[in-house]
Protein backbone atom coordinates (compact mmCIF):
# COMPACT_ATOMS: atom_id res chain seq x y z
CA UNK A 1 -4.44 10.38 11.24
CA UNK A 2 -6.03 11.65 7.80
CA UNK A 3 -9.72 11.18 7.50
CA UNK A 4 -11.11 8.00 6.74
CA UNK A 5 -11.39 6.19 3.32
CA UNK A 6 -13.26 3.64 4.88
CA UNK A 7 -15.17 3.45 8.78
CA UNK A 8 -17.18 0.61 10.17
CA UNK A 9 -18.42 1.78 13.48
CA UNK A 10 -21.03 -0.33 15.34
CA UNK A 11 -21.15 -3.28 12.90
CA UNK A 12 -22.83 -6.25 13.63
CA UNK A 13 -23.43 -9.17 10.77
CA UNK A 14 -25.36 -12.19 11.55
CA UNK A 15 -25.91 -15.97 8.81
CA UNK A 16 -29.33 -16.42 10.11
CA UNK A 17 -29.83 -16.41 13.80
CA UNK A 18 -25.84 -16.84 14.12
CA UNK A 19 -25.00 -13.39 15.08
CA UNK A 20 -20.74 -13.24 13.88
CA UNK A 21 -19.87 -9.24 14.07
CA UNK A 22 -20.98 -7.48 17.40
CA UNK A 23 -20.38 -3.87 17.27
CA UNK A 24 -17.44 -4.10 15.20
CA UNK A 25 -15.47 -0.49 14.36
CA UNK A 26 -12.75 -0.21 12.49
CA UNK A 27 -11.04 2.98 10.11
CA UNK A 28 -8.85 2.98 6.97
CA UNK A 29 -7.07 6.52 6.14
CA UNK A 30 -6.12 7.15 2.80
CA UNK A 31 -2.38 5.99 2.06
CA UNK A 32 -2.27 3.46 4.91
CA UNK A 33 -2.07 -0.22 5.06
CA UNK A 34 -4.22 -1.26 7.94
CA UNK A 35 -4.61 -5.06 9.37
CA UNK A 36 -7.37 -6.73 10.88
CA UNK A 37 -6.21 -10.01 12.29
CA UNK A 38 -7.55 -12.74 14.86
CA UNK A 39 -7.67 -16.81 14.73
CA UNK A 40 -9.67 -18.82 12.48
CA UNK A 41 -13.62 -18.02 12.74
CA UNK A 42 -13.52 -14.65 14.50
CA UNK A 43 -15.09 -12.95 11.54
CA UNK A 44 -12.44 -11.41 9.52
CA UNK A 45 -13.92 -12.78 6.46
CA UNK A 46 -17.79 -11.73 7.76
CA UNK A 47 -16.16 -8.27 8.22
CA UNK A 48 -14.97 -8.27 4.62
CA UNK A 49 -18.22 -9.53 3.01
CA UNK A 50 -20.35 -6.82 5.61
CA UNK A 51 -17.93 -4.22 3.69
CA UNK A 52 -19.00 -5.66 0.24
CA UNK A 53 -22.50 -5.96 0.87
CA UNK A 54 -21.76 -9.83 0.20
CA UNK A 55 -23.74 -10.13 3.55
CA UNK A 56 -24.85 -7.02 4.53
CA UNK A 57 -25.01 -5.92 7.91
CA UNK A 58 -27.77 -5.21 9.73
CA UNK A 59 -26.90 -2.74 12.43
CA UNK A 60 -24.04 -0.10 12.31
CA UNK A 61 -22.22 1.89 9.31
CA UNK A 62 -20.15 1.61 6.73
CA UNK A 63 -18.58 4.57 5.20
CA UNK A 64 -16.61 4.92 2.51
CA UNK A 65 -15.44 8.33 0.81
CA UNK A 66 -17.94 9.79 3.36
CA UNK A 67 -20.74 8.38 2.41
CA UNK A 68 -22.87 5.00 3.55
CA UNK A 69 -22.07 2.02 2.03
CA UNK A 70 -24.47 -0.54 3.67
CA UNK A 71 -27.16 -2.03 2.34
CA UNK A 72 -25.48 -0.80 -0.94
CA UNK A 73 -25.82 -4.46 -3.33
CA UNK A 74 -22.01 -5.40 -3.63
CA UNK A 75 -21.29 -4.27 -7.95
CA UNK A 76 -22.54 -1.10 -5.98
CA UNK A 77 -19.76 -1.26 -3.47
CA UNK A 78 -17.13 -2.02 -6.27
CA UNK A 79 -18.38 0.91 -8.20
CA UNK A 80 -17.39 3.38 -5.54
CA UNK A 81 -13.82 2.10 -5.54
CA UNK A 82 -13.29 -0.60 -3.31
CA UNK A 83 -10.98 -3.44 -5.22
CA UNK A 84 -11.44 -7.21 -3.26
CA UNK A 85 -9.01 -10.03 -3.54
CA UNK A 86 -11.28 -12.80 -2.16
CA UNK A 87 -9.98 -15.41 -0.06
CA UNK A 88 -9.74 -18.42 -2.52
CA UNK A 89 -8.53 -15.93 -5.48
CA UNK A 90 -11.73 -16.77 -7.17
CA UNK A 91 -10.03 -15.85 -10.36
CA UNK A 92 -11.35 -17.21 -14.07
CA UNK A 93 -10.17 -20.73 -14.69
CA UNK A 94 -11.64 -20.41 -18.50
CA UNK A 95 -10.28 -17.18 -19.17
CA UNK A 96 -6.80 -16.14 -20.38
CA UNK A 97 -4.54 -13.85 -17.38
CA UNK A 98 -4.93 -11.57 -20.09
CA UNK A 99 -9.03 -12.09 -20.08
CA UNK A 100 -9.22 -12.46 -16.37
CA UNK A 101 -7.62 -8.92 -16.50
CA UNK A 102 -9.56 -7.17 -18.55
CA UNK A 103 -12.79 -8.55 -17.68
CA UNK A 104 -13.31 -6.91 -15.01
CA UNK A 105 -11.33 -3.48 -15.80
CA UNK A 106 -12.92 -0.07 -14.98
CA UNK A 107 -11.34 3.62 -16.34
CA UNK A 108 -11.49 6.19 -13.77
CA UNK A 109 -8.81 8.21 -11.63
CA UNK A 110 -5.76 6.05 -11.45
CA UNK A 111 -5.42 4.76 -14.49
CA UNK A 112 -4.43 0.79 -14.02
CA UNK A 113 -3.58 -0.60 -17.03
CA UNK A 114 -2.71 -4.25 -18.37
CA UNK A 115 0.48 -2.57 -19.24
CA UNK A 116 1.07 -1.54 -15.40
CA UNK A 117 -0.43 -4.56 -14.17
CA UNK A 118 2.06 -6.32 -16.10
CA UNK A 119 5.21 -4.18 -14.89
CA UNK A 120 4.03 -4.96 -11.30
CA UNK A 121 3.62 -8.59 -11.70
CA UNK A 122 6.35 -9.40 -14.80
CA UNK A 123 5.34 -13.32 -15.02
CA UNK A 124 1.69 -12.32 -15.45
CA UNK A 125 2.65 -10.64 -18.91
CA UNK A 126 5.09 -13.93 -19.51
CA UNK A 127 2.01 -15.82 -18.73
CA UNK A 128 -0.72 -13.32 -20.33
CA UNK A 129 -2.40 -15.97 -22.75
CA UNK A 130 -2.24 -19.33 -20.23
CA UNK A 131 -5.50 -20.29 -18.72
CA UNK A 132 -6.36 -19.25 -14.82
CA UNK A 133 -6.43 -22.85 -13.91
CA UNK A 134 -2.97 -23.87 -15.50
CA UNK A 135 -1.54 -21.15 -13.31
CA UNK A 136 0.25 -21.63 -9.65
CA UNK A 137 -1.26 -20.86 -6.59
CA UNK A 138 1.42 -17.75 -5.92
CA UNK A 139 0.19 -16.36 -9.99
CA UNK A 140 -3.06 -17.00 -9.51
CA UNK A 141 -2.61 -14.32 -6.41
CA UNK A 142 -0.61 -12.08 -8.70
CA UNK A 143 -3.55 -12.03 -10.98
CA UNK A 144 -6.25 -11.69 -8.28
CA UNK A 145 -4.53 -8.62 -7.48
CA UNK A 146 -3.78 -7.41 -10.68
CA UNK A 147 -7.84 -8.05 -11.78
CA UNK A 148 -8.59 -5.98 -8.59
CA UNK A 149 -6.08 -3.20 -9.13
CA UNK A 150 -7.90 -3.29 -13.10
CA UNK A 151 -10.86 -1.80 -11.57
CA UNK A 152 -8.66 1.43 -10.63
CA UNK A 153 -10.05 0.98 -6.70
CA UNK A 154 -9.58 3.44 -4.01
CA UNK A 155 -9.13 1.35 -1.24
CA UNK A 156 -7.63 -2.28 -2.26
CA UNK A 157 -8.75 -4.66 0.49
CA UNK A 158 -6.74 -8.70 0.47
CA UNK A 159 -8.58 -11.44 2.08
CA UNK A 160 -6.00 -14.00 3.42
CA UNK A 161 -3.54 -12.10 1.58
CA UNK A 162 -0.87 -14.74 1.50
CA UNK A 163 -2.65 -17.91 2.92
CA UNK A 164 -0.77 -21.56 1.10
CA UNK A 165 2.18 -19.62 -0.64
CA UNK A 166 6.02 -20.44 -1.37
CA UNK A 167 8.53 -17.69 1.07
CA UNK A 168 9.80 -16.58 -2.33
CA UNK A 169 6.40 -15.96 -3.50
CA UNK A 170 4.96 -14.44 -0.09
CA UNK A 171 7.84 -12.01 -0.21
CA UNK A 172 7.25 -10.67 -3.71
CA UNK A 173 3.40 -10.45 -2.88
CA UNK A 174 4.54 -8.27 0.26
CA UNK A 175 6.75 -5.86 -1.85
CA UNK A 176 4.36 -5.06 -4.55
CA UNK A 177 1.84 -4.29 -1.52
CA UNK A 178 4.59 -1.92 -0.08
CA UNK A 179 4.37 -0.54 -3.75
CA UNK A 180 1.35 0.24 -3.54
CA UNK A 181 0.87 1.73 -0.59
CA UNK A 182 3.72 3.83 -1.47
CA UNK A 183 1.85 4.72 -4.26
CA UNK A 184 -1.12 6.42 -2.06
CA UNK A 185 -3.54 3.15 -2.49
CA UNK A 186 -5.17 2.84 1.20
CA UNK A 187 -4.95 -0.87 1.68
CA UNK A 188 -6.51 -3.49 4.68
CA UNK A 189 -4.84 -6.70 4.54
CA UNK A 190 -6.55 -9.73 6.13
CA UNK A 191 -3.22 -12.17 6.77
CA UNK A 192 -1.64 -13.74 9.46
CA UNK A 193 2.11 -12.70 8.69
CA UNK A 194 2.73 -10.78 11.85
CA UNK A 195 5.83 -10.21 11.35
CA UNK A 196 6.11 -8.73 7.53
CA UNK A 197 2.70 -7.28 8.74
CA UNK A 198 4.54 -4.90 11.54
CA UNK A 199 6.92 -4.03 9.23
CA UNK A 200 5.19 -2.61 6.51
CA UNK A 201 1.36 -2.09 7.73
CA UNK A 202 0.63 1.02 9.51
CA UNK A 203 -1.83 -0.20 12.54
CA UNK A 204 -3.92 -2.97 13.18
CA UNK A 205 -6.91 -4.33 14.45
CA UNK A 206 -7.45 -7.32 16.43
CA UNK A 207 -10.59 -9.28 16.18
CA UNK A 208 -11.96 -11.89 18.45
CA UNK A 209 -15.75 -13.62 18.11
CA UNK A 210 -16.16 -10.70 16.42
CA UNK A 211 -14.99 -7.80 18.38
CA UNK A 212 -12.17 -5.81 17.89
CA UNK A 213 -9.89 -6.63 20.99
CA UNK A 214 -7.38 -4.57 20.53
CA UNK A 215 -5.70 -1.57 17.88
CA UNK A 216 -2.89 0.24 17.58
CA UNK A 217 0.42 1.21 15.62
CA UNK A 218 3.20 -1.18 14.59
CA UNK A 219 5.61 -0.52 17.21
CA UNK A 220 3.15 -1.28 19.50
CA UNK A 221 2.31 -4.69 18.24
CA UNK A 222 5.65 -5.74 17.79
CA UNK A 223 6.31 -4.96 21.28
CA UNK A 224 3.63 -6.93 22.78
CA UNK A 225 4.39 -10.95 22.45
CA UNK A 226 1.71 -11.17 25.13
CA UNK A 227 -1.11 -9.75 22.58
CA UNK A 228 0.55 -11.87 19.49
CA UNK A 229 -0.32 -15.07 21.94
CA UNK A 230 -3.26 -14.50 23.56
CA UNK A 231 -5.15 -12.98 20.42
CA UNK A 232 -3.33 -14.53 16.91
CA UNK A 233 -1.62 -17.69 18.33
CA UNK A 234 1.91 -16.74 17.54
């Protein structure tokens, strides 16, 4: 495997006295799509927001590009390249797609552009002046993306990824992903899709109470029904 865009390695994230992460490790490579997937409340989320610095963790590292990330305040962690699509979207409901866009848009190495943005996602330029909140659920994920992708990010990380979308929808989401990872964007996905996810993810990790329980390659995943029961509910 290339070296790491992104290693956690000994994480452990507590909400008060509620200790969620326990030793957590994990490891992104440049160019790959990686998964991290477990039932509801195992801390895939708390993993996320410990990457962020949206609640920080307080033992263990984060890397990213080689150097430490935690403790970092999370417009910090942006800064160094790491693009979030929140669970929820979170997206503008004031704003224009257009506004939502560029609000957040940041010119460095990769070059994203409303123009590309738009070519990715085609009804986000046929919807470029209607309001976040008059948008569906499946655009308002299209723009998440695209607002994330605006910031020209090195590693592109999608919380619940596809969570509440149409098929149709879910599959378009899944080939612009393949897109980008094609493109050389490292990627971790957060979704329960097992089976799009062993088809065009690299490895995975999977996480329960906040431990990673198992990881390993596609092939391998696919091939165990016994780990897609036990650990994800499938």
């Amino acid at each position: 495997m290339a070296e790491p865009i992104l290693e956690l390695a000994g994480v452990e994230t507590s909400y008060g006295l509620s200790q969620v992460l326990f030793g957590l490790s994990l490891s992104v490579a440049a160019g790959e799509m990686v998964t991290l997937m477990g039932r509801n409340g195992m801390g895939k989320t708390t993993t996320v927001r410990s990457i962020m610095g949206l609640t920080p963790a307080r033992k263990g590292s984060v890397r990213f590009a080689g150097a430490e990330i935690r403790g970092l305040a999370p417009y910090r962690v942006a800064q160094r390249g790491i693009g979030l699509v929140p669970e929820g979207r979170q997206i503008f409901p004031n704003l224009s797609v257009c506004e939502n866009l560029v609000a957040t848009a940041v010119v460095r190495t990769g070059d994203w552009t409303l123009e590309k943005v738009y070519a990715l996602f085609p009804r986000l330029g046929e919807r470029a002046e209607s309001m976040g909140n008059q948008l569906s659920g499946g655009e308002q994920q299209m723009l998440a993306i695209g607002r994330a992708l605006m910031t020209n990010p090195r590693l592109l990380i999608l919380d619940e990824a596809t969570e509440g979308l149409a098929p149709l929808i879910r599959a378009e989401i899944w080939r612009c992903l393949e897109r980008l990872k094609a493109s050389g964007l490292a990627i971790l996905v957060i979704d329960k899709n097992v089976g799009i996810l062993t088809r065009v993810a690299n490895r995975h990790y999977l996480i329960e109470r906040g431990r990673v329980v198992w990881s390993g390659a596609s092939r391998e995943l696919a091939a165990a029904p016994q780990l897609q029961h036990r650990y994800l509910g499938v």
